[in-house]
N, C-alpha and C. Protein backbone atom coordinates (compact mmCIF):
# COMPACT_ATOMS: atom_id res chain seq x y z
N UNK A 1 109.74 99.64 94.10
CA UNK A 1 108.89 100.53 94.89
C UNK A 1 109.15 100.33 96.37
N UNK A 2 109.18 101.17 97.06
CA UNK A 2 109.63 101.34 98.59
C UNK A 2 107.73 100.93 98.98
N UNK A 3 107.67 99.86 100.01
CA UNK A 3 106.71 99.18 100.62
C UNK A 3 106.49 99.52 102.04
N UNK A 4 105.42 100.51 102.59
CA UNK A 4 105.63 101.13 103.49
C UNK A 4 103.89 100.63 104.48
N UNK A 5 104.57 100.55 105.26
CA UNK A 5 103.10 99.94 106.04
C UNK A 5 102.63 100.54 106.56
N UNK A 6 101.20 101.29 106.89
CA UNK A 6 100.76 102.43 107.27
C UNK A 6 100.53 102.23 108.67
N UNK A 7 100.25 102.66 109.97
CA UNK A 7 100.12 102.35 111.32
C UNK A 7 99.05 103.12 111.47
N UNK A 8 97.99 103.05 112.25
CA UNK A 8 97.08 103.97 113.18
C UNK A 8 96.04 103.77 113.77
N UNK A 9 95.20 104.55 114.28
CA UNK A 9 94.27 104.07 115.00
C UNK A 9 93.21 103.45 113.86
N UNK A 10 92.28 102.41 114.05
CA UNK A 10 91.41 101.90 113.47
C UNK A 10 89.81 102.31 114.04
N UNK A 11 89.65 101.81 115.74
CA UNK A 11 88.63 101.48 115.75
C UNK A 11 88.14 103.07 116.75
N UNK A 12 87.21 102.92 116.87
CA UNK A 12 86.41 104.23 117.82
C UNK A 12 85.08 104.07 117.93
N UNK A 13 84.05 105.04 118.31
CA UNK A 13 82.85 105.05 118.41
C UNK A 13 82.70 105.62 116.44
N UNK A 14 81.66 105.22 115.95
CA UNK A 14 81.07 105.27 114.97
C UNK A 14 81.82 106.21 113.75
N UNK A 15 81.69 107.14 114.08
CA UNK A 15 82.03 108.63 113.45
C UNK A 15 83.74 108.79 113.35
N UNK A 16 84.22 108.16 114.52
CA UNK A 16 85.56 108.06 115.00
C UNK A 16 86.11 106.94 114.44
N UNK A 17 85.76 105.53 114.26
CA UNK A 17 85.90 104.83 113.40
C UNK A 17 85.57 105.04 111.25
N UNK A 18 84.82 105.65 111.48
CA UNK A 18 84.64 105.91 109.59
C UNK A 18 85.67 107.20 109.39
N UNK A 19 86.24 107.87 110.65
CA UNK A 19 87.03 109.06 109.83
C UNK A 19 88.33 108.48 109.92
N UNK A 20 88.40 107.24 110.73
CA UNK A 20 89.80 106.98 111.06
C UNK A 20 89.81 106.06 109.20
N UNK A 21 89.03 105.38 109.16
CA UNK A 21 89.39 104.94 107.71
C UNK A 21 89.48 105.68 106.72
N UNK A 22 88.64 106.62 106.65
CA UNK A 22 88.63 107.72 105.62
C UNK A 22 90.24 108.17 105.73
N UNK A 23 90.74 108.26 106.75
CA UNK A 23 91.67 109.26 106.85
C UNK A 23 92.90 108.00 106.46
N UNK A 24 93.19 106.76 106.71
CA UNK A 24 93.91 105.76 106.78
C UNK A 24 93.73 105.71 105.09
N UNK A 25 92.91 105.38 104.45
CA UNK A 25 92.65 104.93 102.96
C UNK A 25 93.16 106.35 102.08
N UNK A 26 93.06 107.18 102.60
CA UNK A 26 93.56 108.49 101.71
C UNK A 26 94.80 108.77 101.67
N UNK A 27 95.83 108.67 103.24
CA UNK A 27 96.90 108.45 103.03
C UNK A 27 97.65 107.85 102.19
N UNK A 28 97.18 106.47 102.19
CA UNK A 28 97.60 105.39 101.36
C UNK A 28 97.23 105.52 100.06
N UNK A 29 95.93 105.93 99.64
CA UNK A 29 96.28 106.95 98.39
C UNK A 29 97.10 107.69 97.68
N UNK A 30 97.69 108.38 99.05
CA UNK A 30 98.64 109.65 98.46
C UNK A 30 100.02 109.07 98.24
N UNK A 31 100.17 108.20 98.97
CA UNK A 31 101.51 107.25 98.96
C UNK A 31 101.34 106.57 97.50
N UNK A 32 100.33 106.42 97.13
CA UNK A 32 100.44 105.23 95.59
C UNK A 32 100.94 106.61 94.71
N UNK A 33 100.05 107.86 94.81
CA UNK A 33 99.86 108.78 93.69
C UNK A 33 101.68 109.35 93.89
N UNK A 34 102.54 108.81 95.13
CA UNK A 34 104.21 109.79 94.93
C UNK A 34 104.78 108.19 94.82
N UNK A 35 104.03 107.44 94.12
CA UNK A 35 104.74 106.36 93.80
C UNK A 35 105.65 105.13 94.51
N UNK A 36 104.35 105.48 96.06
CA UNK A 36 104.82 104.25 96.73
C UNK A 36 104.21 102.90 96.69
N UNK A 37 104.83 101.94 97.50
CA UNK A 37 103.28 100.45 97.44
C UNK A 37 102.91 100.49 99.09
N UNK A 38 101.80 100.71 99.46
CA UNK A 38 101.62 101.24 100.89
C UNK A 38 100.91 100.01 101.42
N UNK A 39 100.90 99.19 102.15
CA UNK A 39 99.81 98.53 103.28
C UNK A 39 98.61 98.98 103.82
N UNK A 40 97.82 99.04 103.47
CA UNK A 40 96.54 99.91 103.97
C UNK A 40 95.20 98.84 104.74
N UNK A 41 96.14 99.20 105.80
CA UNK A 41 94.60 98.47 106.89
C UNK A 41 93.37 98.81 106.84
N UNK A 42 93.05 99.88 106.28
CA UNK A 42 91.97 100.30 106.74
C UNK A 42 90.85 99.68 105.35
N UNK A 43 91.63 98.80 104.86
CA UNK A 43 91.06 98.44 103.42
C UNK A 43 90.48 96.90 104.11
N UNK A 44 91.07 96.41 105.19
CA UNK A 44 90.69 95.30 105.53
C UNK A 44 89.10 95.08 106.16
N UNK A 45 88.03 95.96 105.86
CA UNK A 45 86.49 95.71 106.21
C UNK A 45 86.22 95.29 104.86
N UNK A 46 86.86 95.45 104.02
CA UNK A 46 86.80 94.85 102.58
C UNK A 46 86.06 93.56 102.41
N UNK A 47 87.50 92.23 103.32
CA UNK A 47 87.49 91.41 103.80
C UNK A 47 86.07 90.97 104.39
N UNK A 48 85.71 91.69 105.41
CA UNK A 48 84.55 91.08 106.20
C UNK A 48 83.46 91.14 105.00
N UNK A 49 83.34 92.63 104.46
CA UNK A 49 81.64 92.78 103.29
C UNK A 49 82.02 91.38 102.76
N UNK A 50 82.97 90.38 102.03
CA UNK A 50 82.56 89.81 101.58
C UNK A 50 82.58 87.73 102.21
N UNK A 51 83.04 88.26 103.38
CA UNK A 51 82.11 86.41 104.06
C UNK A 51 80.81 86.28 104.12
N UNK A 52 80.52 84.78 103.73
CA UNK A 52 79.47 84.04 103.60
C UNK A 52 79.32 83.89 104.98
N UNK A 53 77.66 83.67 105.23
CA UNK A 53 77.19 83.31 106.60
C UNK A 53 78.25 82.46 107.40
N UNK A 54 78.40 81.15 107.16
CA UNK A 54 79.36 80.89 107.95
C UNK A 54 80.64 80.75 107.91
N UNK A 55 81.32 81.80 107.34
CA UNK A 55 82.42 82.09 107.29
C UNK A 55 82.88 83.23 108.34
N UNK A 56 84.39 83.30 109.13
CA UNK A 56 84.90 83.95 110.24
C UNK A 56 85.93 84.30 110.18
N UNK A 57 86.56 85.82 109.94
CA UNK A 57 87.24 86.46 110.17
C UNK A 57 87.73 86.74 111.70
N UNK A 58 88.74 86.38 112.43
CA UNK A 58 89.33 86.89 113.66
C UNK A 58 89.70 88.24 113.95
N UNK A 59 89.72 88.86 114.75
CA UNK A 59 91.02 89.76 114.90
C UNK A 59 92.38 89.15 115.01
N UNK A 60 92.63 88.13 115.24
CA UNK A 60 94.06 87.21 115.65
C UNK A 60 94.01 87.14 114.45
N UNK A 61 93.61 86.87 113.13
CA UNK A 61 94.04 86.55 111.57
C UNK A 61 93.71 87.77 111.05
N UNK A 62 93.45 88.60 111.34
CA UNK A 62 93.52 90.14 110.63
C UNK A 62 95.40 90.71 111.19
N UNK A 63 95.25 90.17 112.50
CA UNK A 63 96.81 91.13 113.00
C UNK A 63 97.90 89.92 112.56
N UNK A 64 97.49 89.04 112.41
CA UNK A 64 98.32 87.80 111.98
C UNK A 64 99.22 88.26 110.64
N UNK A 65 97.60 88.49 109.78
CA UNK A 65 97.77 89.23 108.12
C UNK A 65 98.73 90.15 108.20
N UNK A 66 98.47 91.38 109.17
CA UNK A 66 98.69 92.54 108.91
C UNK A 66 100.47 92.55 109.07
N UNK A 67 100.46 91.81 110.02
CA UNK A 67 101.98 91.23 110.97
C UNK A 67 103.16 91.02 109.75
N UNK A 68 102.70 90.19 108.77
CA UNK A 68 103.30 89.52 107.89
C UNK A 68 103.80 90.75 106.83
N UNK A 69 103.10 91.36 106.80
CA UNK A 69 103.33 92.38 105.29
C UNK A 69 103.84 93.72 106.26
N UNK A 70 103.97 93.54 107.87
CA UNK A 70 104.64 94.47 107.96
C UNK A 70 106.45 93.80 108.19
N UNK A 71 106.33 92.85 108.21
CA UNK A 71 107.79 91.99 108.44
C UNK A 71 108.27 92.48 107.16
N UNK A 72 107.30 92.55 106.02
CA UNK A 72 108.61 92.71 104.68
C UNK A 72 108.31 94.13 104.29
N UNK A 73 107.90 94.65 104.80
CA UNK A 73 108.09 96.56 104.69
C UNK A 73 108.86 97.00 104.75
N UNK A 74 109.30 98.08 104.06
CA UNK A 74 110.83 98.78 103.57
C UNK A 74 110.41 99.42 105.04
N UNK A 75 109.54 100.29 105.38
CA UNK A 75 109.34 101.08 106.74
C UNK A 75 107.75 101.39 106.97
N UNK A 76 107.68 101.73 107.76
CA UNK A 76 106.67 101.83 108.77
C UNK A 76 106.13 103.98 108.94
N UNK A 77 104.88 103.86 108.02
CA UNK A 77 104.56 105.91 108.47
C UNK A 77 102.97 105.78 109.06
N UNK A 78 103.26 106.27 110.80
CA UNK A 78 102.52 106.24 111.53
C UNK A 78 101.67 107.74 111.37
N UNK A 79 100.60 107.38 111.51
CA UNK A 79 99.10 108.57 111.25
C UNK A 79 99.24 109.49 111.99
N UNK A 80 98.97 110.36 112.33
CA UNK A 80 99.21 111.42 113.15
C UNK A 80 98.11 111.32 114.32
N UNK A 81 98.26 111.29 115.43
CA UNK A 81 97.27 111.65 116.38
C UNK A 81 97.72 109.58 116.67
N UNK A 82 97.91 108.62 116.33
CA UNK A 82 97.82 107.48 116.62
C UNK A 82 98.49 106.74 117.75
N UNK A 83 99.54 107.62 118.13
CA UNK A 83 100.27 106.74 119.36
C UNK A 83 99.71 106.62 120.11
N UNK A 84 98.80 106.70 120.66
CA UNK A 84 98.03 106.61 121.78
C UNK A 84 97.26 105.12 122.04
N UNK A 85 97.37 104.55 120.49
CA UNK A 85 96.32 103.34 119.74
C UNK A 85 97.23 102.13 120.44
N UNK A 86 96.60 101.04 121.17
CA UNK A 86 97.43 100.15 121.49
C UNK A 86 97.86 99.25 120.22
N UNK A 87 97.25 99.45 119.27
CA UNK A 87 97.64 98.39 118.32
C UNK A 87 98.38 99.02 117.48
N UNK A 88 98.64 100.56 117.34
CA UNK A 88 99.69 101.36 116.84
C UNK A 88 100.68 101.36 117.26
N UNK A 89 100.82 101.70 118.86
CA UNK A 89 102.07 101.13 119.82
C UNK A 89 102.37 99.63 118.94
N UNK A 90 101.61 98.54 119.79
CA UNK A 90 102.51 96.94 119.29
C UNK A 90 103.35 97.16 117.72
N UNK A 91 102.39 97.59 116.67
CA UNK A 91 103.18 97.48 115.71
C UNK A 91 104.36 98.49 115.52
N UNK A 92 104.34 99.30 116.03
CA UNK A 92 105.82 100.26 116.18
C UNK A 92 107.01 99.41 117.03
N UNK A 93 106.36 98.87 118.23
CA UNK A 93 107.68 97.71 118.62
C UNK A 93 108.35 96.97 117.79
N UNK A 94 106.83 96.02 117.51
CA UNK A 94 107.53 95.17 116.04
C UNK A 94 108.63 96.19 115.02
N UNK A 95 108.04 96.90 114.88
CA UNK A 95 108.76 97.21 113.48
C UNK A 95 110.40 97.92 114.28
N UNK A 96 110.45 98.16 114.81
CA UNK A 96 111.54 98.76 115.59
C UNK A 96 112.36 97.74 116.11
N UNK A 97 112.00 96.07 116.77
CA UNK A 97 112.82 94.88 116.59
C UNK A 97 112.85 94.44 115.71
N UNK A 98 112.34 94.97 114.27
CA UNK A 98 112.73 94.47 113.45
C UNK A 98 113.78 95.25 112.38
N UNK A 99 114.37 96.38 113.45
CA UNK A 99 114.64 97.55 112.43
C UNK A 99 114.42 98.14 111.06
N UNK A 100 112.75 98.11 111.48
CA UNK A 100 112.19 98.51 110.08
C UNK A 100 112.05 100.05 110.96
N UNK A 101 112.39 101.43 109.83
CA UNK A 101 112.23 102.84 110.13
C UNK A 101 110.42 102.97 110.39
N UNK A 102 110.74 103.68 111.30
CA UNK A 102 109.69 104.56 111.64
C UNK A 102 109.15 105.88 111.37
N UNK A 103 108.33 106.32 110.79
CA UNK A 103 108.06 107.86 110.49
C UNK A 103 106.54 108.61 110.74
N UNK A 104 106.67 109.90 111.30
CA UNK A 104 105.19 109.68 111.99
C UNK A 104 105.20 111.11 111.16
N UNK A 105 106.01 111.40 109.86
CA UNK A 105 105.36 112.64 109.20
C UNK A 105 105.42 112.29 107.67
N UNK A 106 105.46 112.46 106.61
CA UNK A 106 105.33 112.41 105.38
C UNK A 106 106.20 112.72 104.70
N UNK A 107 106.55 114.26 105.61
CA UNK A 107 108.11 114.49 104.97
C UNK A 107 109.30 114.09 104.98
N UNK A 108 108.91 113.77 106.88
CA UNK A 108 110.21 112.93 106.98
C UNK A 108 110.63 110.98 105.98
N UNK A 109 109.68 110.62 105.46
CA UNK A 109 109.34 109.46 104.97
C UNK A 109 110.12 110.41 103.38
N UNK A 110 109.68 110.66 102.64
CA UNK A 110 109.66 111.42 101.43
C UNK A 110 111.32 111.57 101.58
N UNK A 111 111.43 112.37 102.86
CA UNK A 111 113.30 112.79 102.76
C UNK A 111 114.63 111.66 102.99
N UNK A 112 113.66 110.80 103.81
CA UNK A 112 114.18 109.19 103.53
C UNK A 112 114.66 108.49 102.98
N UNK A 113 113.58 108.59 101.61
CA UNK A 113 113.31 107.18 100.86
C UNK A 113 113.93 108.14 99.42
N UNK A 114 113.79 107.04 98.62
CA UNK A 114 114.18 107.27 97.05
C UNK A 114 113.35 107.58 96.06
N UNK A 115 111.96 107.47 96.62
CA UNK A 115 110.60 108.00 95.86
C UNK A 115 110.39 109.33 96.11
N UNK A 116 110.06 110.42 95.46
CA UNK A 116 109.54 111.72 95.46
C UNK A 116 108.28 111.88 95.36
């Protein structure tokens, strides 16, 4: 399976944050249902619902996490509307010194890869 790490904006004011996940988790949906294995950040509040009182999640060990599973990604398909996201930028550098492909449409990813 081609392992593709999803990029985009995460955080916003309220409304702007729950559509950015909505919209991040569905992608990555659609990527499982044409038979990809996708990275899906937006799955990582997962994580927080379940720490105990004194237990601590970082942002430095969330991008740490995220860092790692984008190092072994076949490529990299950025959300639409996301470049603007500083943490969408960093990980497009990364993945670009790491010459992992970049794709900021679906089709172009699809016309790419070996999955349909």
């Amino acid at each position: 399976m081609t392992k593709v790490y999803l990029a985009g904006s995460y955080s916003g004011n309220t409304i702007e944050f729950l559509n950015n996940i909505r919209r991040g988790i569905r992608v990555g949906t659609t990527l499982i249902l044409k038979g990809y294995a996708p990275f899906v950040p937006w799955l990582d509040h997962q994580l927080f619902l379940q720490l105990r009182e004194e237990e601590n999640i970082s942002l430095e060990m969330i991008c740490e996490y995220s860092l790692e599973w984008l190092k072994v990604s076949d490529c990299m398909l950025v959300l639409p509307n996301s470049e603007s996201s500083i943490g969408t930028q960093k990980e497009i550098a990364i993945a670009k010194k790491l010459s992992i492909p970049v794709f900021y449409e679906m089709k172009e990813l699809t016309n790419c890869t070996n999955v349909h």
